[in-house]
N, C-alpha and C. Protein backbone atom coordinates (compact mmCIF):
# COMPACT_ATOMS: atom_id res chain seq x y z
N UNK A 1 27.08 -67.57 16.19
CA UNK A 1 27.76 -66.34 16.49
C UNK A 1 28.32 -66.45 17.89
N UNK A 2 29.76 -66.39 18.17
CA UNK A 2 30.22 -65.84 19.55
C UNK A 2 30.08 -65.15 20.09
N UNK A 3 30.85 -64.90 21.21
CA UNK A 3 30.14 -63.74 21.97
C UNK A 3 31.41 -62.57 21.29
N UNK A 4 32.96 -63.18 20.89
CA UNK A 4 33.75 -62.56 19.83
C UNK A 4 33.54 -61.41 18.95
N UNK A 5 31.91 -62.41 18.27
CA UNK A 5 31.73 -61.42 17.33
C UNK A 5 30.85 -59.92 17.25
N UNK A 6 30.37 -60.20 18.57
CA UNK A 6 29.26 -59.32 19.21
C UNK A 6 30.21 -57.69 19.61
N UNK A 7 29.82 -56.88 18.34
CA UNK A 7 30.02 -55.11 18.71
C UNK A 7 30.71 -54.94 20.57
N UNK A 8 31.76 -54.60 20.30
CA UNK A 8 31.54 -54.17 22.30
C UNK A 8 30.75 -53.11 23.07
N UNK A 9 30.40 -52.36 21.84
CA UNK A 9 29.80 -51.15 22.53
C UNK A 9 28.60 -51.42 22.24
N UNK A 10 27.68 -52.71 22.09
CA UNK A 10 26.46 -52.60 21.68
C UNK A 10 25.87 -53.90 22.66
N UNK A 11 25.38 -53.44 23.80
CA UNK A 11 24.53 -54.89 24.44
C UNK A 11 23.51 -55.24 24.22
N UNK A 12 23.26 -57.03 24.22
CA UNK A 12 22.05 -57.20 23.75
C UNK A 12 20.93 -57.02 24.07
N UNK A 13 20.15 -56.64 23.28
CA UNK A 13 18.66 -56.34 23.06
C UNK A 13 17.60 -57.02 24.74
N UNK A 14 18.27 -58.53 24.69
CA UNK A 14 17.41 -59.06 25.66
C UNK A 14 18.76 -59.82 26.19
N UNK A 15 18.07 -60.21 27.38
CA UNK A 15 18.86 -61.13 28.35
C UNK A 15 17.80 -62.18 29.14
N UNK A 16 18.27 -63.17 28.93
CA UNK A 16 17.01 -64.37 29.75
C UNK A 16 18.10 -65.39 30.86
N UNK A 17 17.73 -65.58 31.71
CA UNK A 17 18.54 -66.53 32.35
C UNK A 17 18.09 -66.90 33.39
N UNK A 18 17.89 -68.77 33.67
CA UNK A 18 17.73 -69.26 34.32
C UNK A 18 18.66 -69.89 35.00
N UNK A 19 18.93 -70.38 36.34
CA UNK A 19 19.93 -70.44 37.14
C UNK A 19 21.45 -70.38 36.60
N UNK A 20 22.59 -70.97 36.35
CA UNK A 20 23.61 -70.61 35.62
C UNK A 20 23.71 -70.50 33.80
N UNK A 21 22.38 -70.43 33.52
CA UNK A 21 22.25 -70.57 31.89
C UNK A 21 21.80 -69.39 31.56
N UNK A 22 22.27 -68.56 30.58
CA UNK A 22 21.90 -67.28 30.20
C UNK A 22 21.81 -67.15 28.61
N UNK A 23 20.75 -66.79 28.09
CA UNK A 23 20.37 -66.16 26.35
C UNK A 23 20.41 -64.99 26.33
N UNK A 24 21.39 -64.37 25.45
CA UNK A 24 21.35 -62.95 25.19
C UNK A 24 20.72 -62.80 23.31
N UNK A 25 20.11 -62.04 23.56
CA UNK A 25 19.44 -61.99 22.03
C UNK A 25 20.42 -60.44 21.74
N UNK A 26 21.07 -60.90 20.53
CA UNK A 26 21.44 -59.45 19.67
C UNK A 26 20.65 -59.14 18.70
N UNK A 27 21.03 -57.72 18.11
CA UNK A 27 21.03 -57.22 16.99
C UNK A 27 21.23 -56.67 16.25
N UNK A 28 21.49 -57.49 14.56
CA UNK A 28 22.32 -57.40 13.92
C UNK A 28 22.16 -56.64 12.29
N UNK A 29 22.44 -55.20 12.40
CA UNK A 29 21.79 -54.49 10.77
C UNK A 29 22.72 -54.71 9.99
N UNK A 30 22.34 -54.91 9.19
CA UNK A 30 23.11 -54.95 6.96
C UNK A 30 22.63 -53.63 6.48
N UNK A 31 23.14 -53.62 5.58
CA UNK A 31 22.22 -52.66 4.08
C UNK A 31 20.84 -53.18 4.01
N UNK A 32 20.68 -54.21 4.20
CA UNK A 32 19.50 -55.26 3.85
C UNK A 32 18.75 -55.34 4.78
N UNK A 33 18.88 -55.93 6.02
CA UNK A 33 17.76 -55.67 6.93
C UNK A 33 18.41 -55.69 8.17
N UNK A 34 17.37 -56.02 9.44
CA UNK A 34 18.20 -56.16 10.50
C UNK A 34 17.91 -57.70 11.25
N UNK A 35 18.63 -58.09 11.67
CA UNK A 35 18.71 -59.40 11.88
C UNK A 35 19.06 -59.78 13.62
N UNK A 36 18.29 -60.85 14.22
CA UNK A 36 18.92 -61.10 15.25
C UNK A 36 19.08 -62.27 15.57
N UNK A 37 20.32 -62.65 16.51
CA UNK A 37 20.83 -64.03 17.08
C UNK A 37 20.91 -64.03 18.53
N UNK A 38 20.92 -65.48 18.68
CA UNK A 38 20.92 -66.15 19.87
C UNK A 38 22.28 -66.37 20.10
N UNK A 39 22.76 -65.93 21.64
CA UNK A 39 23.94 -66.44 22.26
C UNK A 39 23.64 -67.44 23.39
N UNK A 40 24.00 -68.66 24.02
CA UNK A 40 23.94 -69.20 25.09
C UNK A 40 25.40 -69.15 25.89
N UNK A 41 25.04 -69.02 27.27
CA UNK A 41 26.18 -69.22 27.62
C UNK A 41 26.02 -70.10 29.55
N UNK A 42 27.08 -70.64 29.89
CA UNK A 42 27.05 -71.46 31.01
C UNK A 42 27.69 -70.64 32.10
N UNK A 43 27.55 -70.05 33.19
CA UNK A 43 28.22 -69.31 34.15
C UNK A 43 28.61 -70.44 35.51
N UNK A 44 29.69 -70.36 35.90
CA UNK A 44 30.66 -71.09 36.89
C UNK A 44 31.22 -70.40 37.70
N UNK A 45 31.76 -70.91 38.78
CA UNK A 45 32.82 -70.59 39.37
C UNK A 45 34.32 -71.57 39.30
N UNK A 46 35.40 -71.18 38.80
CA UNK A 46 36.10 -72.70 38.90
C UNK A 46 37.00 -72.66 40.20
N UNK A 47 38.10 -73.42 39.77
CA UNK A 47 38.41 -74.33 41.48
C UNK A 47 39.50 -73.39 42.20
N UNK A 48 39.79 -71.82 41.22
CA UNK A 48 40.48 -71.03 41.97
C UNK A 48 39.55 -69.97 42.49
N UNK A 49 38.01 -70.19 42.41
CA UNK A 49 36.97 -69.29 43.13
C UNK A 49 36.69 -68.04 42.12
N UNK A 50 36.80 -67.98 40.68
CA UNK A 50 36.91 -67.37 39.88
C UNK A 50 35.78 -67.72 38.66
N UNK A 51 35.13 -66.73 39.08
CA UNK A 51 34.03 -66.48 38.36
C UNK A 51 34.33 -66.57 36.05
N UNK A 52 33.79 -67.65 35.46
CA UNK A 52 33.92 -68.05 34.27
C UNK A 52 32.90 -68.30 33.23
N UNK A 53 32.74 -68.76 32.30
CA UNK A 53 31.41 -68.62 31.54
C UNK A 53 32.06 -69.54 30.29
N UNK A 54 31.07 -70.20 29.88
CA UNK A 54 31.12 -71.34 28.85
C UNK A 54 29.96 -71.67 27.56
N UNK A 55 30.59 -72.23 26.97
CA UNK A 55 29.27 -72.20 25.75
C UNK A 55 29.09 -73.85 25.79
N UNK A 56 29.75 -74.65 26.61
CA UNK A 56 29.32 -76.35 26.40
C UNK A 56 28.13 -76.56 27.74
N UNK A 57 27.36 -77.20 27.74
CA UNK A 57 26.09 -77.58 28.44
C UNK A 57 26.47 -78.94 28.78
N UNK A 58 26.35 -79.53 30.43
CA UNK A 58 25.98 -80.66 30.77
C UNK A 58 25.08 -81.26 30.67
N UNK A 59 24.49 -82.17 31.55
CA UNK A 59 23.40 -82.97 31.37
C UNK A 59 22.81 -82.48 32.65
N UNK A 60 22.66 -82.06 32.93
CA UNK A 60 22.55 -80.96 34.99
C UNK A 60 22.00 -79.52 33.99
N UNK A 61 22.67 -79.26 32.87
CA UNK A 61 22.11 -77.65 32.80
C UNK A 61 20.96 -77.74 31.22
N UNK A 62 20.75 -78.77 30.98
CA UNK A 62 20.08 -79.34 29.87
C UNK A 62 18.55 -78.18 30.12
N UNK A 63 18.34 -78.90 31.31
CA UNK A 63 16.50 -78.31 31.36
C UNK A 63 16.61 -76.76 31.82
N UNK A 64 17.75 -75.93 31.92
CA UNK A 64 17.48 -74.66 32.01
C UNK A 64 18.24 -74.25 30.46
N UNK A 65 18.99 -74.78 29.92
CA UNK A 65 19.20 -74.19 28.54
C UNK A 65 17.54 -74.50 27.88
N UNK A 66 17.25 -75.31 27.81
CA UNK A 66 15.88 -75.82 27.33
C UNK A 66 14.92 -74.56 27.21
N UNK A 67 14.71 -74.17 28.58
CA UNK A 67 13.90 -72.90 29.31
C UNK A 67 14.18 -71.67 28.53
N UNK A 68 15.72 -71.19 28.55
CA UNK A 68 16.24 -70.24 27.57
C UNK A 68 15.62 -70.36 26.29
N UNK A 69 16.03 -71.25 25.56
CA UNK A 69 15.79 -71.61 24.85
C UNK A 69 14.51 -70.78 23.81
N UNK A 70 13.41 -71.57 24.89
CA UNK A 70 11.75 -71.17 24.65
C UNK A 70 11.87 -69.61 25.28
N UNK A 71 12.33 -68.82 26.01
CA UNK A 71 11.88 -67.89 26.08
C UNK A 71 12.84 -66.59 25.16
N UNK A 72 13.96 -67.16 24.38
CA UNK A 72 14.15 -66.41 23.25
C UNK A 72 13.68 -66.43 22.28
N UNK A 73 13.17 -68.01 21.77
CA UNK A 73 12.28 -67.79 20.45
C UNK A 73 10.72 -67.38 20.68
N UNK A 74 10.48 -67.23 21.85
CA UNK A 74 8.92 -66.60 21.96
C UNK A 74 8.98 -64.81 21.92
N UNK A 75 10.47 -64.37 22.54
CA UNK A 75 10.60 -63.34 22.14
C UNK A 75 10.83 -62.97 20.70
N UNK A 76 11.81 -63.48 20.21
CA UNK A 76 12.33 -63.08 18.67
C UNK A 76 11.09 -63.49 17.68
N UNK A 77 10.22 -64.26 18.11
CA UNK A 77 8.65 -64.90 17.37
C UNK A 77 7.82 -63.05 17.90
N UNK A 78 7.67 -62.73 19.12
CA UNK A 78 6.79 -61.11 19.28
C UNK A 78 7.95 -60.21 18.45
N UNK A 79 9.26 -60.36 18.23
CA UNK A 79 10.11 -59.03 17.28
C UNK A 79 9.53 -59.19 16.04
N UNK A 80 9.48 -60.43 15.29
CA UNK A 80 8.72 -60.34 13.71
C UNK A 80 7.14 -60.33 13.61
N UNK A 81 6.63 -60.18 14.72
CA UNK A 81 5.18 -60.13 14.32
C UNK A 81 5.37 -58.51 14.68
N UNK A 82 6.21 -57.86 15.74
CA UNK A 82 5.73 -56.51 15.58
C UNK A 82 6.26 -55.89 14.27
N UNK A 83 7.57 -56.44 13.74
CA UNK A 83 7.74 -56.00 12.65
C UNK A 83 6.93 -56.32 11.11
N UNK A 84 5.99 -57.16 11.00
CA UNK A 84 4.93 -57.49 9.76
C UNK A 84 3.70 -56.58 10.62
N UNK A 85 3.58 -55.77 11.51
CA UNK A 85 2.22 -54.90 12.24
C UNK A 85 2.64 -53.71 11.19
């Protein structure tokens, strides 16, 4: 999921971010249930001093996407155990 497809009037649920790497957890209802996803994204500045954001990862931002990573699925792992309580 992009960040495209993400409601504008609806921000996500959670936000995690370690130095320029950021996880936003949404969420997403059907008829059927409600559902949530992971966004990653890369924050920059580029070479006209203009603040930008990216979804490709170097080899420099590896071990903080990593970090994200684990601390969205440990969250979205506490959303379905409170939801089977």
């Amino acid at each position: 999921m992009t960040m495209a497809d993400q409601p504008t009037n609806q921000p996500p649920i959670k936000k995690f971010r370690i130095g320029n790497v950021s996880a936003s957890v949404w969420e997403r209802q059907t008829e059927r249930a409600t559902f949530n996803d992971v966004s990653f994204q890369r924050f920059y500045v580029d070479k006209d001093g203009q603040p930008q954001s990216s979804i490709s990862f170097g080899l420099a931002d590896i071990g903080a996407l990593k970090l994200t990573v684990e601390m969205a699925e440990k969250f979205l792992a506490k959303l379905e155990t409170e939801k089977q309580a």
